[in-house]
C-alpha atoms as a PDB file:
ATOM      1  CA  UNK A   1     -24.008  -0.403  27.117  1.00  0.00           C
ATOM      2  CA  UNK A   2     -23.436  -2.755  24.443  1.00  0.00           C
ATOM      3  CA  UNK A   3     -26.119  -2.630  21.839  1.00  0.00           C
ATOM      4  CA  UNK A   4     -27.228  -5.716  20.194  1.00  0.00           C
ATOM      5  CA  UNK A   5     -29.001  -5.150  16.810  1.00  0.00           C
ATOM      6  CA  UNK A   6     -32.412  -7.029  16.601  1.00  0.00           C
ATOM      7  CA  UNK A   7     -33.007  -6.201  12.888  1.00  0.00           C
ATOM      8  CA  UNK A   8     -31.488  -9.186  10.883  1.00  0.00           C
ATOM      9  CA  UNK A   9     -33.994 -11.569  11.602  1.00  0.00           C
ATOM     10  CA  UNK A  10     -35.734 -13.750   9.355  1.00  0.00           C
ATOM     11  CA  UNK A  11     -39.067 -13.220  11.327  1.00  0.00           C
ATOM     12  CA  UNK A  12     -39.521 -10.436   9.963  1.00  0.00           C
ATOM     13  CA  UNK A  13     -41.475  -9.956   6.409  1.00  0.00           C
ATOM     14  CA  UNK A  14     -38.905  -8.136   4.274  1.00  0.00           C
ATOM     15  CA  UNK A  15     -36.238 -10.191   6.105  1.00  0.00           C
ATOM     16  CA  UNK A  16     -37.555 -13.330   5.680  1.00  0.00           C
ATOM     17  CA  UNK A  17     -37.797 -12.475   1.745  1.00  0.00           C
ATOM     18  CA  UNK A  18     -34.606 -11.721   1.348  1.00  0.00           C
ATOM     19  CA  UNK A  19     -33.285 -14.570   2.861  1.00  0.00           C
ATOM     20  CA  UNK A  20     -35.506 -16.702   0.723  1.00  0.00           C
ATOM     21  CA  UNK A  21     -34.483 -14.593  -2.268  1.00  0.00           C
ATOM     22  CA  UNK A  22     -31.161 -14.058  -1.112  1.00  0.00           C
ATOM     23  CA  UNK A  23     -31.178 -10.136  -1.278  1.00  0.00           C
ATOM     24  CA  UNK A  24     -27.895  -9.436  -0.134  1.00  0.00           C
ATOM     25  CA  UNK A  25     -28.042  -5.736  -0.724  1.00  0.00           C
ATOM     26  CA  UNK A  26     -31.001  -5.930   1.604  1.00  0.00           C
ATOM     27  CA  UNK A  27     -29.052  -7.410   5.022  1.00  0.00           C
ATOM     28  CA  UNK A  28     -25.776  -5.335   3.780  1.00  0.00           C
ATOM     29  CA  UNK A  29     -28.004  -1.932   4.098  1.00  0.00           C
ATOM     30  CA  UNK A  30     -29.758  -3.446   7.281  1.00  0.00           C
ATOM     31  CA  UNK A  31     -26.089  -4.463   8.675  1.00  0.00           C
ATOM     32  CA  UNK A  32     -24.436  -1.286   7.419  1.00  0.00           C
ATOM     33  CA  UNK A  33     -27.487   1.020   9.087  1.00  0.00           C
ATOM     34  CA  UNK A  34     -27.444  -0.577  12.479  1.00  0.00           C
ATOM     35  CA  UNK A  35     -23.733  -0.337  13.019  1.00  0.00           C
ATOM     36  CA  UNK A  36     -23.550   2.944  12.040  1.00  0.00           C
ATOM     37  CA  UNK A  37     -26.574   3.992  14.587  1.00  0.00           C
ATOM     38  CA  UNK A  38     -24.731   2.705  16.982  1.00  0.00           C
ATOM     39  CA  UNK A  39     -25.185  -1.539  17.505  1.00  0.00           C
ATOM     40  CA  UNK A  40     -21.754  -3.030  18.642  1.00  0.00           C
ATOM     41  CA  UNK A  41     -23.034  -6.420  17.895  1.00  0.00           C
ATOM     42  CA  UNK A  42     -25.620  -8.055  15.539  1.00  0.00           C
ATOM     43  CA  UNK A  43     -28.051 -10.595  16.420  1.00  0.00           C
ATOM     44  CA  UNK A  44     -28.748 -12.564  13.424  1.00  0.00           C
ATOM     45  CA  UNK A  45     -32.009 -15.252  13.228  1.00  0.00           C
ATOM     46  CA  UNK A  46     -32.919 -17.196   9.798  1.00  0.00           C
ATOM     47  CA  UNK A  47     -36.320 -17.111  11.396  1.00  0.00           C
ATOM     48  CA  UNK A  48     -38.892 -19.597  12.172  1.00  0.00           C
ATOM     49  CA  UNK A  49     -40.137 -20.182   8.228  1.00  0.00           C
ATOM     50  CA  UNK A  50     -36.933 -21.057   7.034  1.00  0.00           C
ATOM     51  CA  UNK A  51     -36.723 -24.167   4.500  1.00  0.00           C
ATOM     52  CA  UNK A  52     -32.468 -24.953   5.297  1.00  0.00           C
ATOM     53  CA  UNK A  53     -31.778 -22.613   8.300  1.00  0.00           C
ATOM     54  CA  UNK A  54     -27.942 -24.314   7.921  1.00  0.00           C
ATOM     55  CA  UNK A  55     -27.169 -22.940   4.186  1.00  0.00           C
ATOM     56  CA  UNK A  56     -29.410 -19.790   5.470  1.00  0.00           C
ATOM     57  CA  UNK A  57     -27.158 -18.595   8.079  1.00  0.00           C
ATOM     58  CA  UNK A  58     -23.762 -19.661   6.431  1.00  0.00           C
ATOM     59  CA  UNK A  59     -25.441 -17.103   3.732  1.00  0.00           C
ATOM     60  CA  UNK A  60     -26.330 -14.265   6.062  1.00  0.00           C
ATOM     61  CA  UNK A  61     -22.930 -14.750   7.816  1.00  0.00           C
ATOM     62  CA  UNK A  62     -21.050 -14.365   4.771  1.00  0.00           C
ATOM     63  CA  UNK A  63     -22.805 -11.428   3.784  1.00  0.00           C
ATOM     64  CA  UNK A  64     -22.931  -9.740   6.967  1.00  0.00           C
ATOM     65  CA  UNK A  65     -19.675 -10.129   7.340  1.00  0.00           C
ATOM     66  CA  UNK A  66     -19.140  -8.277   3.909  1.00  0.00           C
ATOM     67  CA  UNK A  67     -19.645  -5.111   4.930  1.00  0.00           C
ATOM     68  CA  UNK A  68     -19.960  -4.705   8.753  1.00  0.00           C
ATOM     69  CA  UNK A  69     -16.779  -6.538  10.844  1.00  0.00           C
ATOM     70  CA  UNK A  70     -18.759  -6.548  14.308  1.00  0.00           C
ATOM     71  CA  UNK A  71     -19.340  -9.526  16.426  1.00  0.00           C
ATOM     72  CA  UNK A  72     -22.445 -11.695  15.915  1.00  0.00           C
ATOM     73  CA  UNK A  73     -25.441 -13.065  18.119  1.00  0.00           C
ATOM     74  CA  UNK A  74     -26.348 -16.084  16.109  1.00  0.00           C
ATOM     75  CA  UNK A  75     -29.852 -16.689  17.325  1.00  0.00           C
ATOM     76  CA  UNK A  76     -31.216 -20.096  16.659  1.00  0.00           C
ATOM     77  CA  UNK A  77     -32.593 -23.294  18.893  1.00  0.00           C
ATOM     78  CA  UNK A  78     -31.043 -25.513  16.674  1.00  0.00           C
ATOM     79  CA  UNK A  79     -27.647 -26.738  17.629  1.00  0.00           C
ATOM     80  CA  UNK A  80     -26.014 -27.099  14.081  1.00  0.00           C
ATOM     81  CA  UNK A  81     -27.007 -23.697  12.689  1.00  0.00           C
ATOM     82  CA  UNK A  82     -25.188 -22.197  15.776  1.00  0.00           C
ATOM     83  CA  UNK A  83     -22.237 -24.383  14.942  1.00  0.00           C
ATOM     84  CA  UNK A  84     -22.539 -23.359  11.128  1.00  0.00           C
ATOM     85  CA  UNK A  85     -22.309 -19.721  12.008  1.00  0.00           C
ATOM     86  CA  UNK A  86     -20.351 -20.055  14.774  1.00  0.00           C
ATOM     87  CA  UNK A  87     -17.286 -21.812  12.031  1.00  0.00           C
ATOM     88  CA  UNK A  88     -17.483 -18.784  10.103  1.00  0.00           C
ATOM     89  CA  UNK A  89     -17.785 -15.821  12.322  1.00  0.00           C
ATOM     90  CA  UNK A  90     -14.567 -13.662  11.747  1.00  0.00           C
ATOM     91  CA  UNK A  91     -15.078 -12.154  15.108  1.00  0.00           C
ATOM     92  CA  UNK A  92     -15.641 -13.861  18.277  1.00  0.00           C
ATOM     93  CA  UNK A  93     -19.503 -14.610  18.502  1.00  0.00           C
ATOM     94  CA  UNK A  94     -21.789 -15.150  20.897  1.00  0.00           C
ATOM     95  CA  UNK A  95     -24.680 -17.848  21.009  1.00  0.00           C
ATOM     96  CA  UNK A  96     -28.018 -16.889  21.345  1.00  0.00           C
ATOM     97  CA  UNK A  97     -29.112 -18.821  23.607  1.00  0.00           C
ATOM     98  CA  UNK A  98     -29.468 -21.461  26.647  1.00  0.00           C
ATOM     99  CA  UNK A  99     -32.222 -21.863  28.665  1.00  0.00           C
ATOM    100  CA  UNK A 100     -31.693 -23.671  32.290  1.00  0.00           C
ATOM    101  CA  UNK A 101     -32.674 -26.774  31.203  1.00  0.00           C
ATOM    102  CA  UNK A 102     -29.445 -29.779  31.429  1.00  0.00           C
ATOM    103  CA  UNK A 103     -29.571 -30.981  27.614  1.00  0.00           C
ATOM    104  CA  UNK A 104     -29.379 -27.561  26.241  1.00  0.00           C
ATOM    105  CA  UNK A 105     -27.173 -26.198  28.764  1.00  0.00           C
ATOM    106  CA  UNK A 106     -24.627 -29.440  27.618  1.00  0.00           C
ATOM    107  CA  UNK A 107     -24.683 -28.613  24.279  1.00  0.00           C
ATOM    108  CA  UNK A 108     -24.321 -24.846  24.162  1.00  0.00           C
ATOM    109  CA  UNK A 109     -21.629 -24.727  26.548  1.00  0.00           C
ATOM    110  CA  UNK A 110     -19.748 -26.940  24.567  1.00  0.00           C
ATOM    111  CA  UNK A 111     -19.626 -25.239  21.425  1.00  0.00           C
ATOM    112  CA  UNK A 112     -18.702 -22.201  23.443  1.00  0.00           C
ATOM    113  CA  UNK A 113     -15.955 -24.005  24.868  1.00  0.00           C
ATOM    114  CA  UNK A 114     -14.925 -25.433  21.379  1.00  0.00           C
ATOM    115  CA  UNK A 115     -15.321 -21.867  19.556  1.00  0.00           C
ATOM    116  CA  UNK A 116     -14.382 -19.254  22.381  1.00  0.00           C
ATOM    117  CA  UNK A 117     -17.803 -17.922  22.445  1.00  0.00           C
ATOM    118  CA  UNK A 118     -19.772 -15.736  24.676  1.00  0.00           C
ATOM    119  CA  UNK A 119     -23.056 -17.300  25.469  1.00  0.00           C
ATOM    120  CA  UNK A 120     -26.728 -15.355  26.198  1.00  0.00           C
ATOM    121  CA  UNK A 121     -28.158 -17.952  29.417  1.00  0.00           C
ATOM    122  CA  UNK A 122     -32.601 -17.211  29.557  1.00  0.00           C
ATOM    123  CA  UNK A 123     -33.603 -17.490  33.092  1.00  0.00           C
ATOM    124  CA  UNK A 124     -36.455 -19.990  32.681  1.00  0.00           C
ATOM    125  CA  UNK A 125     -36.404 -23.755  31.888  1.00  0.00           C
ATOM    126  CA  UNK A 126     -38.724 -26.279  30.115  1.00  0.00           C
ATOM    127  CA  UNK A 127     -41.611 -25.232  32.427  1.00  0.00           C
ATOM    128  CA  UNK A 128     -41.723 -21.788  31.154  1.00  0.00           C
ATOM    129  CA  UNK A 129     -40.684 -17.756  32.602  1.00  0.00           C
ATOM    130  CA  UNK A 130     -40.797 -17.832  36.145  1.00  0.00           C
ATOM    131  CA  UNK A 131     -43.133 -15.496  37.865  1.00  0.00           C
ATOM    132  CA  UNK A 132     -40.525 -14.255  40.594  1.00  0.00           C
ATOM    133  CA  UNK A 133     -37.448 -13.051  41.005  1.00  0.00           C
ATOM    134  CA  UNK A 134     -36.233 -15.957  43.206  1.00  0.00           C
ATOM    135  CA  UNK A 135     -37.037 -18.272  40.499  1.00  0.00           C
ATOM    136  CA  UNK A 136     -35.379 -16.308  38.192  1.00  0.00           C
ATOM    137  CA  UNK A 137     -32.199 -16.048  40.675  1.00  0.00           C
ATOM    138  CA  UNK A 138     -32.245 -20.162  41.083  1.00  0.00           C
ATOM    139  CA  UNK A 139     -32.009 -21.010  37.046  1.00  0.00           C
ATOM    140  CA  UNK A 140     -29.628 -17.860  36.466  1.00  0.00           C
ATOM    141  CA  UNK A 141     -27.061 -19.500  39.444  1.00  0.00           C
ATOM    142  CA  UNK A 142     -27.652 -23.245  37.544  1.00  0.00           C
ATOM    143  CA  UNK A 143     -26.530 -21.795  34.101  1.00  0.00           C
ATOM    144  CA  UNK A 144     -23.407 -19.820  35.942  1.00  0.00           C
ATOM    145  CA  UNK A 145     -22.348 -23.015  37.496  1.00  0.00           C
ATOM    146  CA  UNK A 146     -22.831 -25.012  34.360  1.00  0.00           C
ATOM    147  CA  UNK A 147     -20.833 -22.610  32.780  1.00  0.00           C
ATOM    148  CA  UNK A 148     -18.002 -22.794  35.273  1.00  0.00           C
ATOM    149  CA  UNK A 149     -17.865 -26.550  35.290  1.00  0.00           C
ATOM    150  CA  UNK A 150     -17.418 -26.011  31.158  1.00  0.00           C
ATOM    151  CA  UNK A 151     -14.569 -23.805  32.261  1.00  0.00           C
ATOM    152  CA  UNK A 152     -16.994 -21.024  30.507  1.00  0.00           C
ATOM    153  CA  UNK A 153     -15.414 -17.562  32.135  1.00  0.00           C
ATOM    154  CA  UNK A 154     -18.516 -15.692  33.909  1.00  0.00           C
ATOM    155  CA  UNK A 155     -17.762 -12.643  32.404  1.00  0.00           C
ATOM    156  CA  UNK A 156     -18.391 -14.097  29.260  1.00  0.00           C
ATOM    157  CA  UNK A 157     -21.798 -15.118  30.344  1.00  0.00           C
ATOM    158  CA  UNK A 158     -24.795 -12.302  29.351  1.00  0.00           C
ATOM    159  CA  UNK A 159     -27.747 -13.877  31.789  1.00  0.00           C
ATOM    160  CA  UNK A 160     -31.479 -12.645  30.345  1.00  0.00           C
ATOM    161  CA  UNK A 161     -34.235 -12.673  33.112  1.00  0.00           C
ATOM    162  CA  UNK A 162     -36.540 -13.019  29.845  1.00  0.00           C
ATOM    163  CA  UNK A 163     -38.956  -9.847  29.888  1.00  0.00           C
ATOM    164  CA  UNK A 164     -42.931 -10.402  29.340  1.00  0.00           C
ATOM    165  CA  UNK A 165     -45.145  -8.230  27.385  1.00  0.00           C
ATOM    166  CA  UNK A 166     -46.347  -5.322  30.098  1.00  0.00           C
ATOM    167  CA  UNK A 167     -50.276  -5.789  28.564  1.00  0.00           C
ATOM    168  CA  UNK A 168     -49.886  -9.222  29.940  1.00  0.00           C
ATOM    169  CA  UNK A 169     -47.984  -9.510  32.798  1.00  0.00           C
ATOM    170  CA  UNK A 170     -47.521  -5.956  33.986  1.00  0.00           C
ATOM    171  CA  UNK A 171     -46.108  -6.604  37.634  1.00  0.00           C
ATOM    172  CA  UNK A 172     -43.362  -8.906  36.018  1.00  0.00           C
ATOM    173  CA  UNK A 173     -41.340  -5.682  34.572  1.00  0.00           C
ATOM    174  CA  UNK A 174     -40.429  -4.645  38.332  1.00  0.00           C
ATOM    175  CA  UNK A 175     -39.661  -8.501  38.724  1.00  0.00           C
ATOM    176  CA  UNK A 176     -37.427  -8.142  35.991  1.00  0.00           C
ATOM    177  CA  UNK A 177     -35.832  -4.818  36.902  1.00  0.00           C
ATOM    178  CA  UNK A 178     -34.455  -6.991  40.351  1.00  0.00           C
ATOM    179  CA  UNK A 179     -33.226  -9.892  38.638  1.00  0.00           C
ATOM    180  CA  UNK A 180     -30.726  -7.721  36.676  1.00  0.00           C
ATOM    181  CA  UNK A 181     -29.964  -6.134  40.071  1.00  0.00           C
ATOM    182  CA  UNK A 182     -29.243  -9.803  41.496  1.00  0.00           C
ATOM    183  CA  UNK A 183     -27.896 -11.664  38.526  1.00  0.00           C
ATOM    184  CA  UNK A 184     -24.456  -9.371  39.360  1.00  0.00           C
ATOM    185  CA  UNK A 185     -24.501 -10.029  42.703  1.00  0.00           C
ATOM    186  CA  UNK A 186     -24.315 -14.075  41.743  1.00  0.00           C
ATOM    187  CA  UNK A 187     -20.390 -14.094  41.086  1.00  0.00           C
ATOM    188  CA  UNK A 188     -17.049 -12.733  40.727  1.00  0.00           C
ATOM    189  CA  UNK A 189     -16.473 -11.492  37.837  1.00  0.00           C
ATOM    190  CA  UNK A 190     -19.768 -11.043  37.388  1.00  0.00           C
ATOM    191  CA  UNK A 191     -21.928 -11.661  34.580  1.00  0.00           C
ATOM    192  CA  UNK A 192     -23.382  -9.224  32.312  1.00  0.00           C
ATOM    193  CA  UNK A 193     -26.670  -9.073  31.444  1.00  0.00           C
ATOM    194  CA  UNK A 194     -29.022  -8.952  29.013  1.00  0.00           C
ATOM    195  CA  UNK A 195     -32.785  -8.480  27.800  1.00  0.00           C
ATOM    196  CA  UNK A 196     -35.065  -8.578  24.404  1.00  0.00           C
ATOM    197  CA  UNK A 197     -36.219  -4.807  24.751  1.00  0.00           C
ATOM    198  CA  UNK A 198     -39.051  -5.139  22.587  1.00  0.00           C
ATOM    199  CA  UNK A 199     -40.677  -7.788  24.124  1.00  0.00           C
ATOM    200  CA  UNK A 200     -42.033  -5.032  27.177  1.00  0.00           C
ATOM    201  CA  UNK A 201     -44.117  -3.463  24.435  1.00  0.00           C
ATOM    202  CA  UNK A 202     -45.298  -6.484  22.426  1.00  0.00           C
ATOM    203  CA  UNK A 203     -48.962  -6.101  21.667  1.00  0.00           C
ATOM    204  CA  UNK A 204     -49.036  -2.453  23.399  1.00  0.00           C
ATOM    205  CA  UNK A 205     -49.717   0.504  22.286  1.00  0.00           C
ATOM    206  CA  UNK A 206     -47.127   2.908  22.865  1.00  0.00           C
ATOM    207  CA  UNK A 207     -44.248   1.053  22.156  1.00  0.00           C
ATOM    208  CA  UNK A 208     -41.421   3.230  21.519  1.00  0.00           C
ATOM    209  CA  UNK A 209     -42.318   5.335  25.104  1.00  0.00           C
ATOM    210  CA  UNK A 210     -42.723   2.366  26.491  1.00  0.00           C
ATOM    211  CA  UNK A 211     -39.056   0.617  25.036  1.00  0.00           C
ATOM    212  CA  UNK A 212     -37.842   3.752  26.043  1.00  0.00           C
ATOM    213  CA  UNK A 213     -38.972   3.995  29.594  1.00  0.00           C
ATOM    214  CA  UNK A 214     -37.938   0.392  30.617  1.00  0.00           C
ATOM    215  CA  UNK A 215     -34.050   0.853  28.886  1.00  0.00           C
ATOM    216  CA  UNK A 216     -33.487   3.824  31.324  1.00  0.00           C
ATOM    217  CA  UNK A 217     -35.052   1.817  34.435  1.00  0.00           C
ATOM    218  CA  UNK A 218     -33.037  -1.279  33.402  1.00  0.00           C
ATOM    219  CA  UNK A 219     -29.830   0.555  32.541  1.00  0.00           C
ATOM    220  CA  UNK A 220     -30.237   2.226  36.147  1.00  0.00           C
ATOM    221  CA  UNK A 221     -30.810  -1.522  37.510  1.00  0.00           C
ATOM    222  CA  UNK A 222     -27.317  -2.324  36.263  1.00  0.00           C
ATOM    223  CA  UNK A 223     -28.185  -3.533  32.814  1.00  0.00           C
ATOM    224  CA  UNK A 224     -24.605  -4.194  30.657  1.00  0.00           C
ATOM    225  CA  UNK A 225     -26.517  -4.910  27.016  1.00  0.00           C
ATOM    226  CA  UNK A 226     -29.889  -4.999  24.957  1.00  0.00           C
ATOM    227  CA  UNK A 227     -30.870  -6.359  21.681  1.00  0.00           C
ATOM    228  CA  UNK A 228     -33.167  -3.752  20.591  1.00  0.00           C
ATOM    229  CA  UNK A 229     -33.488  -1.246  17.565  1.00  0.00           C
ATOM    230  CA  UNK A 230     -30.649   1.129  16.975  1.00  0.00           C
ATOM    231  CA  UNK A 231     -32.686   3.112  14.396  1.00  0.00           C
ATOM    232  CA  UNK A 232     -34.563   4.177  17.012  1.00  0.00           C
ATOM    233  CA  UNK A 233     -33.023   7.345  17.696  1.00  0.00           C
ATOM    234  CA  UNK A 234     -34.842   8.660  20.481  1.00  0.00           C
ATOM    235  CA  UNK A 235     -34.388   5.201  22.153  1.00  0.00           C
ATOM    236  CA  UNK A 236     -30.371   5.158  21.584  1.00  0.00           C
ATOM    237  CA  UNK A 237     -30.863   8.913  22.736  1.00  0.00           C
ATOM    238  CA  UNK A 238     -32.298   7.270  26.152  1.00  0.00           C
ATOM    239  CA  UNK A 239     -29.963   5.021  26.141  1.00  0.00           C
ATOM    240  CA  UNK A 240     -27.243   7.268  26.106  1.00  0.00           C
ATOM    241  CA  UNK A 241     -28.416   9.750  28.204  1.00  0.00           C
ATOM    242  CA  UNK A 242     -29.319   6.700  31.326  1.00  0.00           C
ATOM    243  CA  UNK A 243     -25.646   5.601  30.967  1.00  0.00           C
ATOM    244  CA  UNK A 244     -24.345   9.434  31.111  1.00  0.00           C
ATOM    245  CA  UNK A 245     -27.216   9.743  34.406  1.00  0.00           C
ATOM    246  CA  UNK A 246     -25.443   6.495  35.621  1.00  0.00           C
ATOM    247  CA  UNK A 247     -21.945   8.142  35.551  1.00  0.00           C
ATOM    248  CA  UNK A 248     -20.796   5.753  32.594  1.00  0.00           C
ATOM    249  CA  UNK A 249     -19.513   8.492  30.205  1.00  0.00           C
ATOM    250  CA  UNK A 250     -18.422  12.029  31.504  1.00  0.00           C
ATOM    251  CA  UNK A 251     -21.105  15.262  30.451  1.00  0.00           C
ATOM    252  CA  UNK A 252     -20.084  17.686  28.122  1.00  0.00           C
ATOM    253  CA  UNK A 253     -22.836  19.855  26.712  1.00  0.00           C
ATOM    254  CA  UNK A 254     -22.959  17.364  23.331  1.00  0.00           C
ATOM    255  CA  UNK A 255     -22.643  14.079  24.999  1.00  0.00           C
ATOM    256  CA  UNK A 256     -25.099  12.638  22.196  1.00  0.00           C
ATOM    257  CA  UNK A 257     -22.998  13.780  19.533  1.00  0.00           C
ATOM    258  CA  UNK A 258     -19.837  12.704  21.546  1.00  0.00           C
ATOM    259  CA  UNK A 259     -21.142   9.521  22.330  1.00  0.00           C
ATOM    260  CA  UNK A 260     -21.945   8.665  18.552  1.00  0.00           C
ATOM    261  CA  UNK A 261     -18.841  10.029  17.274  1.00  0.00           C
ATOM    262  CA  UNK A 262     -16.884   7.514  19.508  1.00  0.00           C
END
């Protein structure tokens, strides 16, 4: 599994201040922490509130990238921020994110093509989340063949069904669960996939069980990533032991220590 850190984002109260304030020790510890629970990439967002999202996330790239030499998920809507962090990423990024919509899918594809980048596609267009899986199936094939015609590899492609809070749209986690299942079936090599873990439990009560619960189910669906919280230890603790379950990493008696030591 490839663990995304959700952490660095200016949404975020204490984030969002330090940004403002520019608190570098703040992100370092908050870049430095993740990695060392266990994130193999960062996902990095100046957040809705900020004033010059541009000079914000040349900032947090440059500081990030002081302590902690993993790739970056530069998470914005905005074109030119992507492009801002995308120039100074030392390690290959990856752009977060397209929807299925033609204008976006133009632009983001070519500053993948331009920087080498992987790219997060959201299964849902300028109507909204679909409600089905075959919905969900017919955006996810338009952003693989948009990527194609970009000359975009597939494997480089992470495709997000987009997961809905389960207090509000309970039946759509099983929806969800089957559109990982299909999104590999859509091409060879085929695409890895992705999800926003905490969005399951937004508004619930419950939430780490419930973050928990619905990493195992998607990791046994054929889940390949997550942006989520690596401080949660009993969640990377789930996450571990679903991949061992799934036959990812071989048992010894202290896989979890085995698995964080590597």
């Amino acid at each position: 599994m490839i663990v995304i850190g959700e952490l660095i984002n200016g949404m975020y109260k204490d984030v969002g201040k330090a940004i403002a304030n520019r608190e570098a020790d703040v992100i370092q510890h908050l870049a430095e922490d993740q990695v060392r629970a266990g994130a193999t990439m960062l996902d990095i967002s100046t957040g809705p509130y900020s004033k010059d999202p541009v000079d914000d996330i040349k900032w947090l790239v440059e500081t990030i990238q002081g302590v902690a030499r993993v790739p970056l998920v530069l998470d914005s809507t905005r074109a030119d921020v992507i492009e801002e962090g995308l120039r100074l990423a030392a390690k290959r990024a990856v752009i977060n994110s397209t929807s299925a919509d033609e204008e976006r899918m133009a632009v983001i594809f070519g500053l993948a093509k331009k920087y080498n980048t992987q790219v997060i596609g959201l299964a849902m267009d300028k109507t909204g989340v679909p409600n089905g899986k075959e919905r969900r199936l017919e955006l996810a094939a338009a952003i693989v063949a948009r990527a194609i015609e970009f000359g975009i590899n597939t494997e480089d492609l992470f495709l997000d069904p987009v997961v809905l809070p389960v207090n509000v749209a309970q039946a759509q986690g099983l929806e969800v669960l089957e559109s990982i299942r299909d999104f590999r079936l859509l091409c060879h090599p085929a695409p890895g996939t992705t999800i926003g873990l905490s969005n399951i439990s937004q508004g619930a009560k419950f939430r780490p069980l419930i973050n928990r619960t619905f990493l195992a189910m998607a990791i046994a669906s054929g889940l390949t990533s997550a942006i989520l919280d690596p401080l949660d230890k009993e969640l990377m603790d789930a996450m571990i032991t679903a991949d061992l379950i799934s036959n990812k990493n071989i048992y010894c008696d202290s896989f979890l220590e085995a698995y964080r030591k590597r």
